[in-house]
Protein backbone atom coordinates (compact mmCIF):
# COMPACT_ATOMS: atom_id res chain seq x y z
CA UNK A 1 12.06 57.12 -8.62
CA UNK A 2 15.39 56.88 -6.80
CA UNK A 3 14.34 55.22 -4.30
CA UNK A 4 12.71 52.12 -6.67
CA UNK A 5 16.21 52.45 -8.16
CA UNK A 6 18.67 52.10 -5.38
CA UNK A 7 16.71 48.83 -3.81
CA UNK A 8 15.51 47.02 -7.28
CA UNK A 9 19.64 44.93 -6.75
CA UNK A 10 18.63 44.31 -3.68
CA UNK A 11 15.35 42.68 -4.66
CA UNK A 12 17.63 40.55 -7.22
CA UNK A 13 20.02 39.47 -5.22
CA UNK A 14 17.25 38.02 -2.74
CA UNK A 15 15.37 36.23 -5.62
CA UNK A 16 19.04 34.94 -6.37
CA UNK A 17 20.03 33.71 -3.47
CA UNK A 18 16.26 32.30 -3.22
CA UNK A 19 17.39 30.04 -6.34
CA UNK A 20 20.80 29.12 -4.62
CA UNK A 21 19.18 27.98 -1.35
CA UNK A 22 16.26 26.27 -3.72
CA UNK A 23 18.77 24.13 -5.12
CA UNK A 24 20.68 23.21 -2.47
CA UNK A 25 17.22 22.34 -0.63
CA UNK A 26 17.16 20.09 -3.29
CA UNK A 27 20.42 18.67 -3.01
CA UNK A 28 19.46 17.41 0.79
CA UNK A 29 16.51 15.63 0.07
CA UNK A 30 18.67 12.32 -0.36
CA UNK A 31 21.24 13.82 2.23
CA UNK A 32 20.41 10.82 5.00
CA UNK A 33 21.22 7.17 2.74
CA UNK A 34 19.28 5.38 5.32
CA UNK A 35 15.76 6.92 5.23
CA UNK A 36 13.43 4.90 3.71
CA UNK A 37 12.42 5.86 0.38
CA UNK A 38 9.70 3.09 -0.86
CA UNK A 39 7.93 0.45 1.24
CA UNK A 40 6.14 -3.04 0.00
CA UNK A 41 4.13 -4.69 3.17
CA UNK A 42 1.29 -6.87 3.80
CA UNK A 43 -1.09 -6.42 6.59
CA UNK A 44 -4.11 -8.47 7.95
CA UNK A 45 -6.69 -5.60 8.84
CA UNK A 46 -4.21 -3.02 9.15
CA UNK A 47 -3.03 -4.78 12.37
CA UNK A 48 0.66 -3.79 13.55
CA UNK A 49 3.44 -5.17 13.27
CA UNK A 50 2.71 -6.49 9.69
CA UNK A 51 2.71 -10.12 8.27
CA UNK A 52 5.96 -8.88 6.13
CA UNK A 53 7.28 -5.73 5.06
CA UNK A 54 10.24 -4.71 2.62
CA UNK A 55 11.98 -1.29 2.98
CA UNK A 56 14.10 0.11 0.08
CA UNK A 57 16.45 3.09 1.49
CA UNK A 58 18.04 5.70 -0.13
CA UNK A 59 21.04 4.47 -0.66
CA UNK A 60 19.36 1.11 -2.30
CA UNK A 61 17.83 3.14 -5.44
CA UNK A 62 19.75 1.42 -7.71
CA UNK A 63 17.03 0.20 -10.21
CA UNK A 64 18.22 -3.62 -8.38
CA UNK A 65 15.39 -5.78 -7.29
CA UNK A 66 15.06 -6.93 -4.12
CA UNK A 67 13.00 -9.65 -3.28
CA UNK A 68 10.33 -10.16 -0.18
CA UNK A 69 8.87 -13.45 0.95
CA UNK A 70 6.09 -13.29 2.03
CA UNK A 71 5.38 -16.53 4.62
CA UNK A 72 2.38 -18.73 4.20
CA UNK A 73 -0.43 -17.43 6.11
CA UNK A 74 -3.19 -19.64 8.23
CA UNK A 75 -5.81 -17.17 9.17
CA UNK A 76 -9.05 -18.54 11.19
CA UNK A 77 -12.37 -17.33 12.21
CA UNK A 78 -13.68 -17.94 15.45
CA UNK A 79 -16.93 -18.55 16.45
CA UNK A 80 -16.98 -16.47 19.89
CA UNK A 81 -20.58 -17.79 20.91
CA UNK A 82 -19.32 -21.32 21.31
CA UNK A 83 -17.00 -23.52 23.18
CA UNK A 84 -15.97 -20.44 24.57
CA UNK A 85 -15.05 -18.63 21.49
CA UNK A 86 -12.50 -21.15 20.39
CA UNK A 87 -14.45 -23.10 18.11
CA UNK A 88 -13.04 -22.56 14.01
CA UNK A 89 -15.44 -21.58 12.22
CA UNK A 90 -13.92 -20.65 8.61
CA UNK A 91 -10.15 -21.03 7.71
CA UNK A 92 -8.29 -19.22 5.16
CA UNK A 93 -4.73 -20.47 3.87
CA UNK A 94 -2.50 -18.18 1.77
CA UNK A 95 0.35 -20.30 0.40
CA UNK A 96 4.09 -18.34 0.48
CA UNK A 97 5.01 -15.99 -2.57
CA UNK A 98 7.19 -13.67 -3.30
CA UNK A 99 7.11 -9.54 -4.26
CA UNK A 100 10.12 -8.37 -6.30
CA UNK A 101 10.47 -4.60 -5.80
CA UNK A 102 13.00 -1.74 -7.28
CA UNK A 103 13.36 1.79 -7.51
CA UNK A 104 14.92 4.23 -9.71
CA UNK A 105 18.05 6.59 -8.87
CA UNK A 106 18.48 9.78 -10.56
CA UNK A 107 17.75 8.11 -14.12
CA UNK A 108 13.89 7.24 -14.83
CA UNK A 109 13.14 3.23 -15.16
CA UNK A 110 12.13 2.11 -18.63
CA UNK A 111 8.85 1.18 -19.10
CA UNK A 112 8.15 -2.65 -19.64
CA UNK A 113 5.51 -3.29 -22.45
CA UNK A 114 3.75 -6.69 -20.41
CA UNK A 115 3.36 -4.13 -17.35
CA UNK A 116 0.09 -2.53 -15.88
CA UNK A 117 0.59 0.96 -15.38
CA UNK A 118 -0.04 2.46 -11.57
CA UNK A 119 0.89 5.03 -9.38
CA UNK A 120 3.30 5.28 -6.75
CA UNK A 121 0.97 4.59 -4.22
CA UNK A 122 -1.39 1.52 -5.27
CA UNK A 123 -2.56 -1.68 -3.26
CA UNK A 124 -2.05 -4.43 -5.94
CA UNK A 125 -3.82 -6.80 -4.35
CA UNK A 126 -6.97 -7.09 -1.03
CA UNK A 127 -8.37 -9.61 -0.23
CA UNK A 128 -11.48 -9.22 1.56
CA UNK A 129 -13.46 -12.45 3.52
CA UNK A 130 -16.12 -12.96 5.64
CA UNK A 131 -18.35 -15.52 7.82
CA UNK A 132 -22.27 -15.98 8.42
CA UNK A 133 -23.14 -13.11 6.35
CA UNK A 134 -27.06 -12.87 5.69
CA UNK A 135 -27.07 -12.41 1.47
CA UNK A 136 -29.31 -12.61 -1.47
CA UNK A 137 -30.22 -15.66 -1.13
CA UNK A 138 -31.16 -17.16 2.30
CA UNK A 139 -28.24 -20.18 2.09
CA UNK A 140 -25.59 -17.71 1.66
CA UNK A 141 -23.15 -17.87 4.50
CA UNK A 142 -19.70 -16.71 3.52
CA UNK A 143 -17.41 -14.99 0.65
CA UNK A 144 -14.22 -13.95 -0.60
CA UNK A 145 -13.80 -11.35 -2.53
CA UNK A 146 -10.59 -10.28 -4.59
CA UNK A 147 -9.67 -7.06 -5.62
CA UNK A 148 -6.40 -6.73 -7.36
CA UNK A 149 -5.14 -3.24 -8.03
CA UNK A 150 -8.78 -1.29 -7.12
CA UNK A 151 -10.77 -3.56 -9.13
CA UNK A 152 -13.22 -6.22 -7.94
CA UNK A 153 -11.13 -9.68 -9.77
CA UNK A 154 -13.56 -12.51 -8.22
CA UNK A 155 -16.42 -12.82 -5.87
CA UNK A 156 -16.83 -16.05 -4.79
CA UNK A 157 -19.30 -17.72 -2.06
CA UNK A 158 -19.94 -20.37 -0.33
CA UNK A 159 -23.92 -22.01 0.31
CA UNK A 160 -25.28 -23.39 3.41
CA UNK A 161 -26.10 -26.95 2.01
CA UNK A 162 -28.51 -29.11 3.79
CA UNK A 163 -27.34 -32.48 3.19
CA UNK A 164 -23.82 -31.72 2.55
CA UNK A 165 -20.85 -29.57 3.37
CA UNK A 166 -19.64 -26.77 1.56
CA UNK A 167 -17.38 -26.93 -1.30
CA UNK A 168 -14.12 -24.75 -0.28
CA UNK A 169 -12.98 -22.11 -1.86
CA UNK A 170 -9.74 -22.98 -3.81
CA UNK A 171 -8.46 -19.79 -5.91
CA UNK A 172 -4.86 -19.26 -8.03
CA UNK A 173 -3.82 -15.92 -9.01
CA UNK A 174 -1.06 -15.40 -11.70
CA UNK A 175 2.07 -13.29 -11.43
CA UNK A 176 1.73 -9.77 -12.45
CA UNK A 177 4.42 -6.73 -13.30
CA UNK A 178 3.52 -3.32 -12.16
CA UNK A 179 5.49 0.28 -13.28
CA UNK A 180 5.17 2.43 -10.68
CA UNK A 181 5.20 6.12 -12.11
CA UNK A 182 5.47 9.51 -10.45
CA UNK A 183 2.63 11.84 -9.79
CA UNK A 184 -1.00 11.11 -9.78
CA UNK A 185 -1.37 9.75 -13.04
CA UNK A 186 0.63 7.80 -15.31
CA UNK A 187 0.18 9.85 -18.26
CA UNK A 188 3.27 11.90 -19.19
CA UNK A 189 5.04 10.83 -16.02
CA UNK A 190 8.43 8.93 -15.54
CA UNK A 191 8.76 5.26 -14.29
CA UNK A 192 9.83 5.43 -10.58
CA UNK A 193 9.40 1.95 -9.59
CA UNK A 194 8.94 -1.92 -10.45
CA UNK A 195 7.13 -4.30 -8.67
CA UNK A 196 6.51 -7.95 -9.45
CA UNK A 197 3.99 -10.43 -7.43
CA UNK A 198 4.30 -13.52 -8.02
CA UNK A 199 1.36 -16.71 -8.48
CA UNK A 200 -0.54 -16.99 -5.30
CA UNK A 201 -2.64 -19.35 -4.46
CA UNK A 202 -5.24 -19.84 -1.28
CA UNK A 203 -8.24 -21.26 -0.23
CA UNK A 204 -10.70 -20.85 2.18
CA UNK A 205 -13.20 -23.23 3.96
CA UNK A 206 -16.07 -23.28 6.18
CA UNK A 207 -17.24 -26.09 9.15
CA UNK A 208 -19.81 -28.16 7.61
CA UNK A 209 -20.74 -29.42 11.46
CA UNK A 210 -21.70 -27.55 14.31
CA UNK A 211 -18.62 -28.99 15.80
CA UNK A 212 -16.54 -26.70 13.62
CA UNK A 213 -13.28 -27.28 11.94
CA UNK A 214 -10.54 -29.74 13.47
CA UNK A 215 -7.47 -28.01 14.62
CA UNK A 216 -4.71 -27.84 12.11
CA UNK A 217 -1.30 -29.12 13.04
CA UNK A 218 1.13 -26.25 12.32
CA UNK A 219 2.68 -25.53 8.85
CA UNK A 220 6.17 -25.05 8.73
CA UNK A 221 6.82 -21.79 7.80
CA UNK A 222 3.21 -20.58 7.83
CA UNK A 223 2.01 -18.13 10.30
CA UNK A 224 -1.46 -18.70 12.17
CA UNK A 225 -3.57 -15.38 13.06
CA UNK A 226 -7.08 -16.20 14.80
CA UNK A 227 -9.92 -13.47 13.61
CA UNK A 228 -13.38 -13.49 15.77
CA UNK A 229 -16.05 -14.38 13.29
CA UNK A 230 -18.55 -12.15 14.13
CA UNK A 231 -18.66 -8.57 16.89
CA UNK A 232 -19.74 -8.54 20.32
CA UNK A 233 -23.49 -8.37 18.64
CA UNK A 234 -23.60 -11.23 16.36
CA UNK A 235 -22.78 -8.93 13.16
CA UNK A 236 -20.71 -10.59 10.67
CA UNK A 237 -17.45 -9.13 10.22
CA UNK A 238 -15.45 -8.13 6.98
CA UNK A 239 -11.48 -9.06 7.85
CA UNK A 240 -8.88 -7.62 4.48
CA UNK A 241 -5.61 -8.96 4.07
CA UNK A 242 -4.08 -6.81 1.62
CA UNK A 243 -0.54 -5.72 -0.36
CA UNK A 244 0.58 -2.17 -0.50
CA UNK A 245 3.24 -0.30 -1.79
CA UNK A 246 4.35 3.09 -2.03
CA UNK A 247 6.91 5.28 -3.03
CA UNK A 248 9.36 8.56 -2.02
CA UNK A 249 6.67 8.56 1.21
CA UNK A 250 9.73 10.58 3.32
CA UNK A 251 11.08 12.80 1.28
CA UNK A 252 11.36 16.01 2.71
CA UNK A 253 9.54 19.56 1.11
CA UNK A 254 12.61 22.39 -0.04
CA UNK A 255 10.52 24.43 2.32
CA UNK A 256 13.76 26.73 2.44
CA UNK A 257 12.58 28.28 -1.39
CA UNK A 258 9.45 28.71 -0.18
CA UNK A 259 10.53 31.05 2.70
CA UNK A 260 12.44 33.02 0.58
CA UNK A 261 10.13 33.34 -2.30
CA UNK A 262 7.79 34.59 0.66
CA UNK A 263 10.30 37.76 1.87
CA UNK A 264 11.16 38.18 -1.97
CA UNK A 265 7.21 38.54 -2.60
CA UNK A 266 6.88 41.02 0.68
CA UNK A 267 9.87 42.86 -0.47
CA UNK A 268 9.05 43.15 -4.19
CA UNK A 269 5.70 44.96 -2.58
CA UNK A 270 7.14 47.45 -0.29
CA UNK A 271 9.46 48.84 -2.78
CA UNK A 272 5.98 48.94 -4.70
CA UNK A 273 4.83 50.86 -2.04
CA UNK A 274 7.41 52.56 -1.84
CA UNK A 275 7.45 53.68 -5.97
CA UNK A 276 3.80 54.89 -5.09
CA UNK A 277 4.57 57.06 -1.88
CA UNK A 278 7.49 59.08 -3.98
């Protein structure tokens, strides 16, 4: 019995100082004001570097929004089995817009009313496209499909017509508000983030000719990315240009409270053992 006696302080003051060290653990996570603590970016098949990316730091958790623009984007298919894989195919245009992001500091954002409700790590818009895919019906050649925050939006495809070319593709998407909250859910959780996307519009067309499509002078401002149309074996390919955004992705773990909560645990058992042995 002495023995539990004389080391149950000791086991205290190791739980204590397991708080201390806990909080100041805590205290470093925002210790570095240039780590990056959320991230808005838009990639064309998850290629590197991406089409445009916004960083908020630290230091910039202010609950201020900071604006991306994103540059128009000319995207073509080619056909690789002709005119020695230069030929355009298909041609997707995605005008400019703009993503308004901000993030909390130590005080929660308020939640808007007119805003959909997401997590802190959400893609609120993909858009996924394709040429010379085989479908339901045998004059189907291509799609576009648009999924805005997980959810399928529009399908939309485009017919091989006999006598005629085909119709393009001309699609407008209105602005939309997103609260970002913590955790997994949104239920019972605080508002970490805002994000705001604004109209976009684009449209996509296909070569009516077996000639293709004529070359497009440039676009001011626009970026051109050439895609082959199909793989090495003819398959059609699906290309996704997409939004993402995320939030607190580098913040460190207080892994110095779990180590101590470890030797507390071990120690709490040997004096245990120790209780037993007397």
């Amino acid at each position: 019995m002495r023995s539990s006696i004389q080391l149950a302080p000791i086991v205290l003051l190791i739980l204590s100082l397991s708080a201390v060290l806990g909080e100041s653990a805590r205290a470093q996570i925002v210790i570095d004001p240039n780590a990056i603590s959320d991230t808005v970016k838009v990639t064309l098949n998850s290629l590197t570097p991406p089409i445009a990316q916004l960083n908020i730091l630290e230091s910039q958790e202010d609950g201020l929004f900071r604006t991306l623009t994103v540059p128009g984007t000319v995207i073509e298919l080619l056909d690789v089995n002709v005119a020695g894989g230069t030929q355009i195919s298909d041609r997707l245009i995605i005008d400019p817009y703009q993503i308004l992001f901000a993030s909390d500091s130590e005080v929660p954002l308020v939640p808007r009313t007119n805003a959909v409700k997401v997590t802190e790590n959400f893609s609120p818009l993909t858009v996924r496209f394709a040429s010379d895919v085989e479908g339901a019906a045998a004059n189907f050649s291509d799609f576009v499909d648009v999924v805005i925050n997980g959810t399928l939006a529009q399908h939309r495809e485009l017919l091989e017509l006999p006598t005629a070319g085909e119709p393009p593709i001309d699609i407008v998407l209105e602005p939309a508000d997103y609260d970002m909250y913590e955790g997994a859910t949104a239920a019972g959780n605080a508002v970490s983030d805002y994000l705001h996307v604004s109209q976009i519009h684009m449209n996509f067309v296909s070569d009516s000719t077996e000639q293709g499509l004529p070359i497009l002078d440039p676009i001011p401002g626009y970026v051109l990315l050439t895609l082959p149309e199909t793989d090495a074996l003819g398959g059609s390919l699906i290309h996704s240009y997409a939004v993402t955004a995320s939030s607190d992705g580098d913040v460190p773990e207080p892994t110095s409270l779990t180590l101590l909560a470890i030797c507390a645990t071990s120690f709490v058992g040997s004096v245990r053992r120790v209780r037993r042995s007397a």
